[in-house]
Protein backbone atom coordinates (compact mmCIF):
# COMPACT_ATOMS: atom_id res chain seq x y z
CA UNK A 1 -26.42 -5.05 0.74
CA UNK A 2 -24.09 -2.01 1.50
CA UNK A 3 -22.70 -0.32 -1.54
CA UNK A 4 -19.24 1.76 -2.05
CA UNK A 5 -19.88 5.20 -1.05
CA UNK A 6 -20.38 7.51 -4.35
CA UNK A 7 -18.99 10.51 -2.28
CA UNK A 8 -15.43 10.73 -1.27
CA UNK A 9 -15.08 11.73 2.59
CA UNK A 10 -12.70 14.50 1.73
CA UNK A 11 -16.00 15.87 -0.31
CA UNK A 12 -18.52 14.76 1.99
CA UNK A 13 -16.99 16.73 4.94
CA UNK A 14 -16.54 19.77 2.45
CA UNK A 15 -20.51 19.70 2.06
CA UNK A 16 -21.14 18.93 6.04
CA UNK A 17 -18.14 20.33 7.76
CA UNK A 18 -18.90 20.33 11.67
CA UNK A 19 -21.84 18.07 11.33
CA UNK A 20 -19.67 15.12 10.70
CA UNK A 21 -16.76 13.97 12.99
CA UNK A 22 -13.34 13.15 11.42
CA UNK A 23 -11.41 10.38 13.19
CA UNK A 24 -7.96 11.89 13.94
CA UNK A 25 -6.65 8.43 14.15
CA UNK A 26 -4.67 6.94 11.43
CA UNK A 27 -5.92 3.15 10.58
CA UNK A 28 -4.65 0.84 7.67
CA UNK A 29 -7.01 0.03 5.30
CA UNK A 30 -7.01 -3.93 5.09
CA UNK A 31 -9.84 -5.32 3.37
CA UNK A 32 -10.41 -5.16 -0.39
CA UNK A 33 -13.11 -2.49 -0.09
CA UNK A 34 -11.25 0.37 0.54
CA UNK A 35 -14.79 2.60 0.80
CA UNK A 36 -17.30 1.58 3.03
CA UNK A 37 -20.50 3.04 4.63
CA UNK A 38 -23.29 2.19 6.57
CA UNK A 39 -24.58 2.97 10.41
CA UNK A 40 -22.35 2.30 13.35
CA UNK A 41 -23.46 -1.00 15.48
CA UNK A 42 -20.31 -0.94 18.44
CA UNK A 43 -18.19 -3.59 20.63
CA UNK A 44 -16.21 -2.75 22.89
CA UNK A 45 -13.15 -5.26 24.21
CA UNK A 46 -9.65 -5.54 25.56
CA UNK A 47 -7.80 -9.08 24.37
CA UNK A 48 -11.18 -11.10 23.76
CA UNK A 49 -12.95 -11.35 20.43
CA UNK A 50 -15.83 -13.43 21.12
CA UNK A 51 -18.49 -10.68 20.85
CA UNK A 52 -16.64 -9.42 17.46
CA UNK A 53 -17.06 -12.87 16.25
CA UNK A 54 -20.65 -13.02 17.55
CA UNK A 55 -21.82 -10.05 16.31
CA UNK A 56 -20.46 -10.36 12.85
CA UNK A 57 -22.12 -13.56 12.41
CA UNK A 58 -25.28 -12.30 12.98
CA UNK A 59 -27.31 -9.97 9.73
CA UNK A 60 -25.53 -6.90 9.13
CA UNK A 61 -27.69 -4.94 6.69
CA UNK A 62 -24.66 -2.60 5.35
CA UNK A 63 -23.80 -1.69 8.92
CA UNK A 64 -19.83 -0.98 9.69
CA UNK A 65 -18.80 -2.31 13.05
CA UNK A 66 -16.35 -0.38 15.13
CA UNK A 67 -14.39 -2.69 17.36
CA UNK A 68 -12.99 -0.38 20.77
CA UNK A 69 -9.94 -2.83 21.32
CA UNK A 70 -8.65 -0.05 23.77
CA UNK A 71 -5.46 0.45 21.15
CA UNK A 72 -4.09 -2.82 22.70
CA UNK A 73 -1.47 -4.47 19.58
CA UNK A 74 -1.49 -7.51 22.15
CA UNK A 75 -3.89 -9.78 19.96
CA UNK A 76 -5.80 -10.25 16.96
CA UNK A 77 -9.52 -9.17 17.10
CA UNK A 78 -10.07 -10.27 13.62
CA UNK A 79 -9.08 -13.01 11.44
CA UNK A 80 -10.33 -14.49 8.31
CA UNK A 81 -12.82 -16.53 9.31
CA UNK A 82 -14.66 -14.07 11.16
CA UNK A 83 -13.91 -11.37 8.49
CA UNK A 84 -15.94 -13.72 6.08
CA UNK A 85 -18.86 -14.76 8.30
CA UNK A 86 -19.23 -10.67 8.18
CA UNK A 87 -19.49 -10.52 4.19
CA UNK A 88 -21.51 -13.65 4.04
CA UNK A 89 -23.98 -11.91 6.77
CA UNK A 90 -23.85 -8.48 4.74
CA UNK A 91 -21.33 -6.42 6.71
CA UNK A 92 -20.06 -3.00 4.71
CA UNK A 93 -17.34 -2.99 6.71
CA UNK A 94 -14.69 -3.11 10.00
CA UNK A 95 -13.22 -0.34 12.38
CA UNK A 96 -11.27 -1.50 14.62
CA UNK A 97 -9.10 0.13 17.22
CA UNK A 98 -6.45 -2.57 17.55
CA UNK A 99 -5.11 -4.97 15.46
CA UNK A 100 -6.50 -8.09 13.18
CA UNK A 101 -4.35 -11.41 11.62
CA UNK A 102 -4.69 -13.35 8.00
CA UNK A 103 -3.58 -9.19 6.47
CA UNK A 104 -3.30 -11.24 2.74
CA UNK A 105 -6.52 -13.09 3.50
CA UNK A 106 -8.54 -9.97 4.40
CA UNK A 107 -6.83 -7.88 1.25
CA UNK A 108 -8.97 -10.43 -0.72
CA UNK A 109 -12.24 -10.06 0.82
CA UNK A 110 -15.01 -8.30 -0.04
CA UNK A 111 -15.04 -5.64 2.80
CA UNK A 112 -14.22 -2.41 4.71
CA UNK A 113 -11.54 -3.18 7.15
CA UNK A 114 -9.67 -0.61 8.90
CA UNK A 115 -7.45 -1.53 11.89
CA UNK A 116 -4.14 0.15 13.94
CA UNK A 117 -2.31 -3.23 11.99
CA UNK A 118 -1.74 -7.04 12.77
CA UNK A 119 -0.56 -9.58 15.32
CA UNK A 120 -0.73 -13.00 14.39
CA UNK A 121 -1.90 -13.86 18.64
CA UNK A 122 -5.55 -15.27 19.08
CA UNK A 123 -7.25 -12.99 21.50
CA UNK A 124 -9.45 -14.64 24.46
CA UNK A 125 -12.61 -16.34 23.78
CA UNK A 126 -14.68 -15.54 26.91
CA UNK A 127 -17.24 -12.56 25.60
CA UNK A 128 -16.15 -9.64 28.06
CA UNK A 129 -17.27 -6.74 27.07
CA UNK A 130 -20.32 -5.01 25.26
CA UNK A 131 -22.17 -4.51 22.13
CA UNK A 132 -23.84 -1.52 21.18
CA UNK A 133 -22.87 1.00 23.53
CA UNK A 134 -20.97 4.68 22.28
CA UNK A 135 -17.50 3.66 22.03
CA UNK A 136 -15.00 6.65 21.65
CA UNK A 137 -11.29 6.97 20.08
CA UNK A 138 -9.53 9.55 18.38
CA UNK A 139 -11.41 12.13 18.97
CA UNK A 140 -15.04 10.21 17.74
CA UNK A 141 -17.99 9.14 19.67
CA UNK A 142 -19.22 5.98 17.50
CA UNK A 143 -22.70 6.07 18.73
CA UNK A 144 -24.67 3.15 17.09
CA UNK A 145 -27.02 4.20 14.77
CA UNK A 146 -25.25 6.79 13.35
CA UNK A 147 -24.27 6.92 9.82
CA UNK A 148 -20.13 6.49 9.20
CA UNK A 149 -18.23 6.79 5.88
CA UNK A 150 -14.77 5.55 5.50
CA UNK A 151 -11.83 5.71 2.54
CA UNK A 152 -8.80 6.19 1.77
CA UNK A 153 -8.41 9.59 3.34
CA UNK A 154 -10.22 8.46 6.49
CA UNK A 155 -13.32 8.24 8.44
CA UNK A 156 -16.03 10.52 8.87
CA UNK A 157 -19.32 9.76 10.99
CA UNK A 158 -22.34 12.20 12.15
CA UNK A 159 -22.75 13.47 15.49
């Protein structure tokens, strides 16, 4: 089960420096676990959050997913009920580059969650898109597999 990260990123990147990337984007933090870390498994969708819901339902082993919702604010990617079918399957945590819904219910749960902010809209159910593939916003190539930190300060993953 993933564990809060001893090491604050601010720290972690003065140890690494150029070996990590730092996500220039800024992202809410929206889950009770405000530091997260684990290695990157990816989806990547515009408006449609079956493969979010999919994947989080499936073992996470402390891995953080990072959502690429293009930066769309046009519909939720992640509510409640998917947000706790992640910490029941072992999730650290949640990057995602758009927005989720149920902000009080998430503050409550036991995980990462870092989003642009909210829209109370259900996305689309069909399953465009694709899992575990690089994804890339501000400035990072998620690649999955690699290790990612995240806390209050931001987010930090390896080349």
């Amino acid at each position: 089960m993933a564990h809060a990260t001893g090491t604050a990123t601010a720290d972690l990147y003065d140890e690494r420096g150029e070996e990590l990337q730092s996500l220039e984007l800024q992202l809410l933090d929206l889950g009770a676990r405000t530091r997260f870390e684990g290695p990157v498994r990816t989806v990547r969708c515009l408006g449609d959050n079956a493969l979010v819901k999919a994947t989080l339902a499936t073992p996470g082993e402390g891995a953080v997913l990072v959502v690429d919702g293009g930066g769309s604010m046009a519909s939720a990617l992640m509510g409640d009920m998917i947000a706790e079918s992640a910490v029941a399957n072992g999730w650290a945590g949640v990057v995602i580059h758009g927005p989720v819904r149920d902000r009080a219910a998430l503050a409550r749960l036991e995980l990462g969650v870092k989003a642009l902010g909210s829209n109370p809209r259900k996305s689309a159910k069909d399953g465009v898109g694709e899992t575990d593939v690089p994804v890339e916003f501000g400035g990072v190539v998620f690649r999955p597999g690699a290790m990612l930190w995240a806390d209050e300060d931001g987010v930090l993953v390896e080349h």
